[in-house]
N, C-alpha and C. Protein backbone atom coordinates (compact mmCIF):
# COMPACT_ATOMS: atom_id res chain seq x y z
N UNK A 1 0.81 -1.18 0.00
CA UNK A 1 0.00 0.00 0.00
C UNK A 1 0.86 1.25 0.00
N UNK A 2 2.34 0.95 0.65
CA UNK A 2 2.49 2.10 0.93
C UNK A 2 3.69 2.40 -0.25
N UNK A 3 3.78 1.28 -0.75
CA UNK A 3 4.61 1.75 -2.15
C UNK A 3 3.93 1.90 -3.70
N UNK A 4 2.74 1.71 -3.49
CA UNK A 4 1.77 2.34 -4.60
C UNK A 4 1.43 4.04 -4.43
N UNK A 5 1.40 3.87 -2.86
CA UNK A 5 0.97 5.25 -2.67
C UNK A 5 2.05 6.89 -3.40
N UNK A 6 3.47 5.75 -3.02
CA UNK A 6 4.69 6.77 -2.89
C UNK A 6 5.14 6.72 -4.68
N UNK A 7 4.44 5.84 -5.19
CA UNK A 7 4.72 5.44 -6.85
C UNK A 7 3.33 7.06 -7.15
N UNK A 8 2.62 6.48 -6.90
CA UNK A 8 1.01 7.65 -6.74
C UNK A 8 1.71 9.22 -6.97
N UNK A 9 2.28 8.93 -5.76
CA UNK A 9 2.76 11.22 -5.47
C UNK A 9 4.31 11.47 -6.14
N UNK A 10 4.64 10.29 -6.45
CA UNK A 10 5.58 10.55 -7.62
C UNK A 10 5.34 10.46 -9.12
N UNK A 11 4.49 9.90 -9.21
CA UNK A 11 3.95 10.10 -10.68
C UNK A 11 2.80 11.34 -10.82
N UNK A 12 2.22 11.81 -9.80
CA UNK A 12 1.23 13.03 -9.66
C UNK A 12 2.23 14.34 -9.94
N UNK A 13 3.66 14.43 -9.11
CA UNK A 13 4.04 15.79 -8.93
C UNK A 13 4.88 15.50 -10.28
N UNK A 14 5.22 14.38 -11.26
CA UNK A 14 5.63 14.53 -12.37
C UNK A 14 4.87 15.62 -13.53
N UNK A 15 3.43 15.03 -13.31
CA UNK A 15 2.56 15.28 -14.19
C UNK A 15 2.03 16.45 -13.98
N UNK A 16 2.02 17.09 -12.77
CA UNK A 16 1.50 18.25 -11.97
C UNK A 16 3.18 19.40 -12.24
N UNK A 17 3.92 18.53 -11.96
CA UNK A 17 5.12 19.72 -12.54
C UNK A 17 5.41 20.05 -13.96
N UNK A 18 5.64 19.01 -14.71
CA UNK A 18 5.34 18.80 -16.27
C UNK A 18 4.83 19.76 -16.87
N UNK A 19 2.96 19.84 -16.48
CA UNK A 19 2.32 20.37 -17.42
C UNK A 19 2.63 21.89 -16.43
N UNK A 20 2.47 22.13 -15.61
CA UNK A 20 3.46 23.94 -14.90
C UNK A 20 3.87 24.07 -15.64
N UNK A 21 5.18 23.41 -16.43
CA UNK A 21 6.29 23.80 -16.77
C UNK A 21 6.03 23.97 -18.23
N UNK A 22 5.02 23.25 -18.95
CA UNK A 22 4.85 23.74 -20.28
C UNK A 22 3.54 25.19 -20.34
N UNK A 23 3.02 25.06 -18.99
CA UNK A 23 1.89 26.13 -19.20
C UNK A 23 3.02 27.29 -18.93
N UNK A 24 4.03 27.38 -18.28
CA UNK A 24 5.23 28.41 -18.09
C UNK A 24 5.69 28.96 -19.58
N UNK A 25 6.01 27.64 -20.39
CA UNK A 25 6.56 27.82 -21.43
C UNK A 25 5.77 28.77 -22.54
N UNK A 26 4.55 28.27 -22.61
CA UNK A 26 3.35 28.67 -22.79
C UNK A 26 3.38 30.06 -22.77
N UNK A 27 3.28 30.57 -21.83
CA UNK A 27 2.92 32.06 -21.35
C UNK A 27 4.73 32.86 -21.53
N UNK A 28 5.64 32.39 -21.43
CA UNK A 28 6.61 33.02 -22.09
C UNK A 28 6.69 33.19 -23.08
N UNK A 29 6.04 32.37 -24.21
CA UNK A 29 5.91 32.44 -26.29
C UNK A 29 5.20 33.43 -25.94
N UNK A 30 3.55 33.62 -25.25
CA UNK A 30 2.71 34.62 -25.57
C UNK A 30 3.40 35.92 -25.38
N UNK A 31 4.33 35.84 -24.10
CA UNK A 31 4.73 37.43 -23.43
C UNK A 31 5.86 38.09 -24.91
N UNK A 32 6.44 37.11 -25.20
CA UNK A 32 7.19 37.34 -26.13
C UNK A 32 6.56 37.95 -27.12
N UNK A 33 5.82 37.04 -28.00
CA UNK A 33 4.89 37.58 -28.81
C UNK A 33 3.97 38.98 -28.56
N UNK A 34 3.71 39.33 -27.76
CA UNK A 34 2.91 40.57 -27.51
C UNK A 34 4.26 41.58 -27.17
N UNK A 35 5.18 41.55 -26.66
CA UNK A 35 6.43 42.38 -26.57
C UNK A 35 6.77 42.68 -27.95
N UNK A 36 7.03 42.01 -29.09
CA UNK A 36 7.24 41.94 -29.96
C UNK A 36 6.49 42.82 -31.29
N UNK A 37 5.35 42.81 -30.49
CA UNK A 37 4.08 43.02 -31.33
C UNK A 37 4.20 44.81 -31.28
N UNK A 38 4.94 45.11 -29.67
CA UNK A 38 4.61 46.57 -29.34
C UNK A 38 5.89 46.76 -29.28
N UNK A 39 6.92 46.54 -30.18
CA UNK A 39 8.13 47.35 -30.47
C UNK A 39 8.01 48.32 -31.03
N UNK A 40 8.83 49.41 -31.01
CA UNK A 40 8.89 51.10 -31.38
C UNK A 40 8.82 50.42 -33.03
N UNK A 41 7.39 51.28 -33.61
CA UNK A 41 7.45 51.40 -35.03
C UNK A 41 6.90 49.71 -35.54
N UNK A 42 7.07 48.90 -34.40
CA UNK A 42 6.25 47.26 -35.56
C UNK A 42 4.80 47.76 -36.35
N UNK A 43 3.98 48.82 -36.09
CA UNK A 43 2.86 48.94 -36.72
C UNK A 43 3.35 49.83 -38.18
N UNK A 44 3.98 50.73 -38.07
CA UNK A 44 4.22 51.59 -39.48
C UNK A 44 4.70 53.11 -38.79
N UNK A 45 4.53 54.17 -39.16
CA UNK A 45 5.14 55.55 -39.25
C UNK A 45 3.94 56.08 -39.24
N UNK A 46 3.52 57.37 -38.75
CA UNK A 46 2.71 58.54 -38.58
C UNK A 46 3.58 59.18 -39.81
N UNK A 47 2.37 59.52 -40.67
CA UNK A 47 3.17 60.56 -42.04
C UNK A 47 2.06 61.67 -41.83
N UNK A 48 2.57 63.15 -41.00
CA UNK A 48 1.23 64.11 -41.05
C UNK A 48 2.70 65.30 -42.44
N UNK A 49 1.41 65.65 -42.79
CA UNK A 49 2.03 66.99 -43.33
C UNK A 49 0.75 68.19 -42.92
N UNK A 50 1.77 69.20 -42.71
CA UNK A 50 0.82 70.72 -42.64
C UNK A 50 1.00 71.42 -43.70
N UNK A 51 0.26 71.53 -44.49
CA UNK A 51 0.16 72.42 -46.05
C UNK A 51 -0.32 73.35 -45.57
N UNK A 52 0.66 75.07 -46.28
CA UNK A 52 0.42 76.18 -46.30
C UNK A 52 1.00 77.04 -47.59
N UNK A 53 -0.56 77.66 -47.31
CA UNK A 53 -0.16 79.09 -48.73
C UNK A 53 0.49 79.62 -48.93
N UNK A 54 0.81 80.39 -50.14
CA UNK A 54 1.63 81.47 -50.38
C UNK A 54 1.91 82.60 -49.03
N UNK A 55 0.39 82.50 -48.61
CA UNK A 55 0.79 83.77 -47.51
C UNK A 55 0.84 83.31 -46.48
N UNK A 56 0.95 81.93 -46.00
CA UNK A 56 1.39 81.23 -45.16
C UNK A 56 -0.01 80.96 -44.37
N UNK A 57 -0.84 81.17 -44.93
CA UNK A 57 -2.16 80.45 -44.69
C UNK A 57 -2.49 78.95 -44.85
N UNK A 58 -3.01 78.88 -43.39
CA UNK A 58 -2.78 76.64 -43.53
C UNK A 58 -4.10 76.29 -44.51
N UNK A 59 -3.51 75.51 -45.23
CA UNK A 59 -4.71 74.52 -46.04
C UNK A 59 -4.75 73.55 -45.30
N UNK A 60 -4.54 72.71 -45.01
CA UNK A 60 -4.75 71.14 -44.48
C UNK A 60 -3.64 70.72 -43.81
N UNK A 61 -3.99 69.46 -43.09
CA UNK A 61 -3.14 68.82 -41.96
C UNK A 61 -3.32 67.37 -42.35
N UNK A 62 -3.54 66.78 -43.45
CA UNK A 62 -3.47 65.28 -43.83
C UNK A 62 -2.37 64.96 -42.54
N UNK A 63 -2.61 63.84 -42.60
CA UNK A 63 -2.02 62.87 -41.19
C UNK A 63 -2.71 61.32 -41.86
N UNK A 64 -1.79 60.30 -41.71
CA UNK A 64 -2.43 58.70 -41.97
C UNK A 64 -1.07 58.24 -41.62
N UNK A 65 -1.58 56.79 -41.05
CA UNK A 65 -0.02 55.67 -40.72
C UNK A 65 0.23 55.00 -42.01
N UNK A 66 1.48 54.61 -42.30
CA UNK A 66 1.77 53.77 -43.67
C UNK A 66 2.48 52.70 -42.62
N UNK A 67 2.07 51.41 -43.68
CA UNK A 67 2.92 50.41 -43.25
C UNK A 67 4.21 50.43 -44.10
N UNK A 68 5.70 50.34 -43.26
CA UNK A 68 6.69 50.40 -44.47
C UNK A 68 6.25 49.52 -45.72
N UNK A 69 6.91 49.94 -46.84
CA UNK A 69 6.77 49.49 -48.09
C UNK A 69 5.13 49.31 -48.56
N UNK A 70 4.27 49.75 -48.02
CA UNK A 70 2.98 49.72 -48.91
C UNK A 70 2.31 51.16 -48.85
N UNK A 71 1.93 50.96 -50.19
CA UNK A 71 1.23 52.71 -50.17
C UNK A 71 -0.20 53.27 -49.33
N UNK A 72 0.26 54.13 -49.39
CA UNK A 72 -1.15 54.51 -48.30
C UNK A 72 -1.80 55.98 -48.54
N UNK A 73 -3.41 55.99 -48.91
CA UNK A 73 -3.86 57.25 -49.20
C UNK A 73 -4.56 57.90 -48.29
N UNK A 74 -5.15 59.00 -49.07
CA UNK A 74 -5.63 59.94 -47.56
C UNK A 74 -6.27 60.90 -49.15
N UNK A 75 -7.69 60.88 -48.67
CA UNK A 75 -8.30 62.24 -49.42
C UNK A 75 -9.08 62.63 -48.52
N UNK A 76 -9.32 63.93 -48.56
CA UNK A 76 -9.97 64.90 -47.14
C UNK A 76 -11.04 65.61 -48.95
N UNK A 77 -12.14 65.15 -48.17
CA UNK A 77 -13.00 65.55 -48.74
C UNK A 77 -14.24 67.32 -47.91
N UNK A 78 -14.62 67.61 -48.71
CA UNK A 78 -15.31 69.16 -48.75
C UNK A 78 -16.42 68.55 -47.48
N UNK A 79 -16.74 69.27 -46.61
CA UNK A 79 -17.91 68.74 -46.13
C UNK A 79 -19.43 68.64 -46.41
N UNK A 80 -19.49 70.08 -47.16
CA UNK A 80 -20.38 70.82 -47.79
C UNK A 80 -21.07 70.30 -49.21
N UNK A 81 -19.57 69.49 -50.32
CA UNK A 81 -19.82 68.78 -50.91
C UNK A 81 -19.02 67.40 -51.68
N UNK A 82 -19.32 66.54 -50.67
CA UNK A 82 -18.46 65.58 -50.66
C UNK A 82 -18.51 65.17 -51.81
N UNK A 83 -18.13 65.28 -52.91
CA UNK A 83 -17.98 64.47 -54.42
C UNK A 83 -16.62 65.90 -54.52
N UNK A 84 -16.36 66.59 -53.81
CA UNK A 84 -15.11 67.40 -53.83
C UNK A 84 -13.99 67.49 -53.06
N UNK A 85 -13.09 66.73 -53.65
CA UNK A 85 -11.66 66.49 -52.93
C UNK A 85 -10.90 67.45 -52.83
N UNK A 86 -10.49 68.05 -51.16
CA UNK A 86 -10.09 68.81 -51.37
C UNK A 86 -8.67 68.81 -51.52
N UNK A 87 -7.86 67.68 -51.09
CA UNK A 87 -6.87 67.04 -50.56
C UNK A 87 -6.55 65.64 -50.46
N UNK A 88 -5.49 65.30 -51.81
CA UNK A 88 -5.50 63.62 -52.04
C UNK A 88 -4.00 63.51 -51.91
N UNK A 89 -3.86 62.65 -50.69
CA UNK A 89 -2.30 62.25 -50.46
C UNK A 89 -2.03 61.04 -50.49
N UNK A 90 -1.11 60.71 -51.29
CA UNK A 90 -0.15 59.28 -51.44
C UNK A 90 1.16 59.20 -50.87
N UNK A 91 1.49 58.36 -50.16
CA UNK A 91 3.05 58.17 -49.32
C UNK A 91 2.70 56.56 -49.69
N UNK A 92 4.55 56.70 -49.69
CA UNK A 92 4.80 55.11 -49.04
C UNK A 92 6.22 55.37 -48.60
N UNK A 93 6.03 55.07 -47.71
CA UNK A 93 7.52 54.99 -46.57
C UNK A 93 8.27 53.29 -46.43
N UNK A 94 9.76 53.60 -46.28
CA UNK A 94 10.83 52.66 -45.86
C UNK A 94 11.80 52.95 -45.26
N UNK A 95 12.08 52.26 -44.25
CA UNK A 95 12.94 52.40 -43.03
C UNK A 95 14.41 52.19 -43.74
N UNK A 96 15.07 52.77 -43.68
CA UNK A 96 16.68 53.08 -43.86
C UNK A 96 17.22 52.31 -42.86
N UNK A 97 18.60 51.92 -43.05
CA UNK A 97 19.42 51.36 -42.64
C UNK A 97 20.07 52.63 -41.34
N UNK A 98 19.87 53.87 -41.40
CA UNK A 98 20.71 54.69 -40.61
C UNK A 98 19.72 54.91 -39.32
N UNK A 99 18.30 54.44 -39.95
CA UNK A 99 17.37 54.61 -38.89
C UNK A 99 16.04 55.70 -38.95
N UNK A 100 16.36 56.54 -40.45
CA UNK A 100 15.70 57.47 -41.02
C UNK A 100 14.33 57.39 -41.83
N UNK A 101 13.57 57.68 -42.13
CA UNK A 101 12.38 57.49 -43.31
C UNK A 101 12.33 57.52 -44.00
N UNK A 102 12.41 56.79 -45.56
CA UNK A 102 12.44 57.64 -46.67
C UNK A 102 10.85 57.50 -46.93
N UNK A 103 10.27 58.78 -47.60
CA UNK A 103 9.09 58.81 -47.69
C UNK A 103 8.98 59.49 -49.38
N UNK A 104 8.00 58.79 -50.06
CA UNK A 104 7.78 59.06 -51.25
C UNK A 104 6.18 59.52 -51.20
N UNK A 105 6.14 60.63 -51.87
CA UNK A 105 4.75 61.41 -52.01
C UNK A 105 4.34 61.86 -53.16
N UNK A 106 2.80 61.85 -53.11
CA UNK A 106 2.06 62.68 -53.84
C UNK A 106 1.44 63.62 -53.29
N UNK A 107 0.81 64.48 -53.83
CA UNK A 107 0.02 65.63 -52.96
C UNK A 107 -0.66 66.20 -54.28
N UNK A 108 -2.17 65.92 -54.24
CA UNK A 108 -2.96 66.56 -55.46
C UNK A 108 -3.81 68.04 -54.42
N UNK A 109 -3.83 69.18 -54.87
CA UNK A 109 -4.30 69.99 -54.42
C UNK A 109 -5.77 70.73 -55.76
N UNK A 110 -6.84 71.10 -55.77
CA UNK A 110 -7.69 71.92 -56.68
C UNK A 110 -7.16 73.04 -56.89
N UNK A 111 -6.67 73.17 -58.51
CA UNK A 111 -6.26 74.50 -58.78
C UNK A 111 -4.35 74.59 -58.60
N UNK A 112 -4.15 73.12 -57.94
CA UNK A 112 -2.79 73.35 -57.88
C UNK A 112 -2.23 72.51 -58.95
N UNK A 113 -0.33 72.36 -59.08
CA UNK A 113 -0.05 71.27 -59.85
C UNK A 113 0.43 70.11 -59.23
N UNK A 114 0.29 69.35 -59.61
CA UNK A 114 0.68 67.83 -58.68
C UNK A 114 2.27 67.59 -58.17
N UNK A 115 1.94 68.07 -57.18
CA UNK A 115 3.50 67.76 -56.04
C UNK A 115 3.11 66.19 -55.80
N UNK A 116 5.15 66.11 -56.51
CA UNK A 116 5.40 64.67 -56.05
C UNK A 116 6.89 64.41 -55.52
N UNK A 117 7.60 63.88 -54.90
CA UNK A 117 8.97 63.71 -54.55
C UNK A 117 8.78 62.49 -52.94
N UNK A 118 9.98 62.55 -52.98
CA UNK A 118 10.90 61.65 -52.15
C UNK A 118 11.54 62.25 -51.00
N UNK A 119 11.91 62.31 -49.85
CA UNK A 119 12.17 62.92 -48.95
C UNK A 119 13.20 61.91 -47.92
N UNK A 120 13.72 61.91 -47.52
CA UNK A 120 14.54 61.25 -46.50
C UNK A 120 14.50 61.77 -44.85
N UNK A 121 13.27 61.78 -43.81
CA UNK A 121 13.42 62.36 -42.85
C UNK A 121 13.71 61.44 -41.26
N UNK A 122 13.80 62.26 -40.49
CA UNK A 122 14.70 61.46 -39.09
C UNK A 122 12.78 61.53 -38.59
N UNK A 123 12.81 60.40 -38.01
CA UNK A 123 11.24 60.35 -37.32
C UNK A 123 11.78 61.31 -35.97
N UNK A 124 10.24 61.87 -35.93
CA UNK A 124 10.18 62.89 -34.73
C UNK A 124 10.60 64.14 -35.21
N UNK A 125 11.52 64.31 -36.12
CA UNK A 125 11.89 65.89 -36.85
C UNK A 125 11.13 66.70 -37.62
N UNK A 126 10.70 67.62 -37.62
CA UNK A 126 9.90 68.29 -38.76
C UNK A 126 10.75 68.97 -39.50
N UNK A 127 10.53 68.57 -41.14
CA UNK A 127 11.46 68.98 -42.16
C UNK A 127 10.30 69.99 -42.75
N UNK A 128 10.67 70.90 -43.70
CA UNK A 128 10.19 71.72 -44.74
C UNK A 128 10.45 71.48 -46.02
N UNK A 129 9.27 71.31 -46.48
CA UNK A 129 9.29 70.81 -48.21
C UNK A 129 8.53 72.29 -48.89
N UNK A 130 9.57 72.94 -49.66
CA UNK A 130 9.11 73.56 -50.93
C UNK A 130 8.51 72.90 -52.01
N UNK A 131 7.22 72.94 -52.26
CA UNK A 131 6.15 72.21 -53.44
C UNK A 131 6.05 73.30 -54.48
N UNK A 132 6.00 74.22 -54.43
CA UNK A 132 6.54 75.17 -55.67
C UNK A 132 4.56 75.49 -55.72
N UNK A 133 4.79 76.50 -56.45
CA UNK A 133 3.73 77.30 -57.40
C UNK A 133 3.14 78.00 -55.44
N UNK A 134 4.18 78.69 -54.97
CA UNK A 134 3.38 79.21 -53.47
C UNK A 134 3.26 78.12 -52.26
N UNK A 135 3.21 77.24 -52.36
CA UNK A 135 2.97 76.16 -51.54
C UNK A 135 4.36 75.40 -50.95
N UNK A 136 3.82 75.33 -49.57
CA UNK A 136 5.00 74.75 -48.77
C UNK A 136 4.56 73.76 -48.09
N UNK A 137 4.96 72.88 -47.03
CA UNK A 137 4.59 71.94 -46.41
C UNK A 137 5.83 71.53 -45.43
N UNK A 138 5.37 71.37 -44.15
CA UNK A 138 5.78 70.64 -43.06
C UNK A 138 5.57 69.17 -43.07
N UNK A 139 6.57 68.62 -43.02
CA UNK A 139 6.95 66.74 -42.82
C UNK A 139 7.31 65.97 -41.66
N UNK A 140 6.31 65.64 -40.88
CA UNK A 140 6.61 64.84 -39.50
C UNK A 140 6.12 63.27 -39.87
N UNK A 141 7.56 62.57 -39.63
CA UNK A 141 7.18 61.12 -39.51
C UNK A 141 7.20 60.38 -37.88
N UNK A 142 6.44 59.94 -37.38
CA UNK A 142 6.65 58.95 -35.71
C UNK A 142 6.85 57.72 -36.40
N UNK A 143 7.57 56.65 -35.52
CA UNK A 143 7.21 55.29 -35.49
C UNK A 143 6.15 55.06 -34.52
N UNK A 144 4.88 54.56 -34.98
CA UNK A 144 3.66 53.44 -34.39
C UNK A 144 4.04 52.02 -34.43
N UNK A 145 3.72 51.80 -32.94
CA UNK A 145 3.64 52.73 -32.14
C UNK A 145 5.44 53.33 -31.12
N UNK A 146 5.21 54.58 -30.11
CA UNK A 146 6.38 54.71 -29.99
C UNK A 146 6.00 55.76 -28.72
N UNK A 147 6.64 56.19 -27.84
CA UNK A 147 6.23 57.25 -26.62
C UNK A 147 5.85 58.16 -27.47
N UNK A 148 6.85 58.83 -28.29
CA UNK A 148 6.59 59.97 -29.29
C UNK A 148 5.23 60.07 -29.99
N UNK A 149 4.80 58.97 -30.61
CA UNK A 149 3.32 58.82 -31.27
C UNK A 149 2.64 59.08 -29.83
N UNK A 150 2.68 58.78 -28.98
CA UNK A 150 1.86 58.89 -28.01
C UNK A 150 1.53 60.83 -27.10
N UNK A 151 3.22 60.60 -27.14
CA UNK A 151 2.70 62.27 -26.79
C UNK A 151 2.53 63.16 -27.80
N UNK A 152 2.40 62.89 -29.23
CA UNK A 152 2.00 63.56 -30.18
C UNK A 152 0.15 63.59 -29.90
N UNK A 153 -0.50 62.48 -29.90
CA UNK A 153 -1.28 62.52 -29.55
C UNK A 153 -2.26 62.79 -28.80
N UNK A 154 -1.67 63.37 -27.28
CA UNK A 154 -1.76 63.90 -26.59
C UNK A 154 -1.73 65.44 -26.59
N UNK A 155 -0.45 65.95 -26.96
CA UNK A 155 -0.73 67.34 -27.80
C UNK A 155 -1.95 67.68 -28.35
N UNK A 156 -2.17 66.55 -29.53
CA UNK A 156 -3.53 66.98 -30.59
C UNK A 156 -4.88 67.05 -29.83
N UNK A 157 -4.60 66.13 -28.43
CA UNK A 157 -6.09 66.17 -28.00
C UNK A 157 -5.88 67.46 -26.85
N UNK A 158 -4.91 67.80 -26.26
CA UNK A 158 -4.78 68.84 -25.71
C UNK A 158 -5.42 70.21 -26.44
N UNK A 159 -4.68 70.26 -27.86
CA UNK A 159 -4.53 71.86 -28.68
C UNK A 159 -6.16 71.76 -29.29
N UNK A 160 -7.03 70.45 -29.23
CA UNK A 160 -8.37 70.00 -29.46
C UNK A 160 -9.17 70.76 -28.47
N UNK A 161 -8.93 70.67 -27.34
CA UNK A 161 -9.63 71.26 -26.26
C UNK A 161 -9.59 72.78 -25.76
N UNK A 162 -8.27 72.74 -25.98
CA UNK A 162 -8.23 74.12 -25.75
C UNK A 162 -9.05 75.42 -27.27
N UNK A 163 -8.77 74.88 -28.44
CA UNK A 163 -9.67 75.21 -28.98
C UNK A 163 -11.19 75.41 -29.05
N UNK A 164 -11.35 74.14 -28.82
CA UNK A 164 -13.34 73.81 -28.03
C UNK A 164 -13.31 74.83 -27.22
N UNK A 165 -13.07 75.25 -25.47
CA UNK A 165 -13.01 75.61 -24.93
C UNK A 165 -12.63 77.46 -25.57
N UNK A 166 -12.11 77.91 -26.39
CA UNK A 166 -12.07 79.02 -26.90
C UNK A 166 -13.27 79.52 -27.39
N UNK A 167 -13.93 79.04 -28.22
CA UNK A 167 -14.99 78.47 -29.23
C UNK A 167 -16.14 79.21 -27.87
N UNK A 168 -16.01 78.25 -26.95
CA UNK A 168 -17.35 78.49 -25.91
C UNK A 168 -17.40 79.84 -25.15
């Protein structure tokens, strides 16, 4: 009896340690995997540009994430009459070897001529792009996700409120 028993709680804490040890294993792939998932930039880049006039009057603030290497659009349509675009942007971004963005664009404006080029910027920096015919534009790339995307975001909902709050 008493060597079935001791065969018993040695074959129990096998099987009872065993499967611990693969549910351990288990939950280290997942932790991994979700760490992995939320590395600086695994989702794509924040591509905003601020377009402004000749007289330095803002037209638009297009903003969209690209995944590296695939293109990504953005048209900001009229509210008043949506079959009128006011603002059609194409990027596709790739991560450089130095750690930089290269970002390739379009930018269709009404009444303007079609700005297109290539840009090379440091994420988090705002560069200045001359588009010619009066038109200029500000270039901010983040990696998504990243602290930076985050307190960018925070800003926007900040400079959001404080506007509202003007407004009232």
């Amino acid at each position: 009896m008493k060597r079935t028993r001791a065969v018993a709680i040695v074959l129990f804490a096998f099987l009872f340690g065993g499967s611990s040890a693969e549910v351990a294993v288990q939950a280290k792939r997942a932790i991994d995997r979700h760490l992995a998932a939320e590395e600086e930039g695994s989702a794509g880049e924040l591509v905003a540009f601020e377009l402004r006039g000749a007289g330095g009057e803002l037209l638009a603030r297009p903003r969209l994430l690209a995944t590296p290497g695939r293109p990504a659009q953005l048209e900001l349509r009229d509210p008043e009459r949506p079959h009128l675009v006011r603002v059609a942007l194409r990027v596709e971004t790739t991560r450089e070897a130095s750690g930089d963005v290269s970002v390739e664009y379009e930018l269709e404006l009404p009444g303007q001529p079609l700005a297109l080029g290539r840009v090379s910027v440091t994420p988090g920096v705002e560069q200045a792009l001359d588009l010619g015919e009066g038109l200029a534009a500000t270039l901010l790339t983040l990696p998504v996700p990243s602290a930076a995307f985050d307190a960018y975001l925070a800003a926007e909902r900040q400079a959001r409120l404080v506007a509202f709050r003007d407004r009232t």
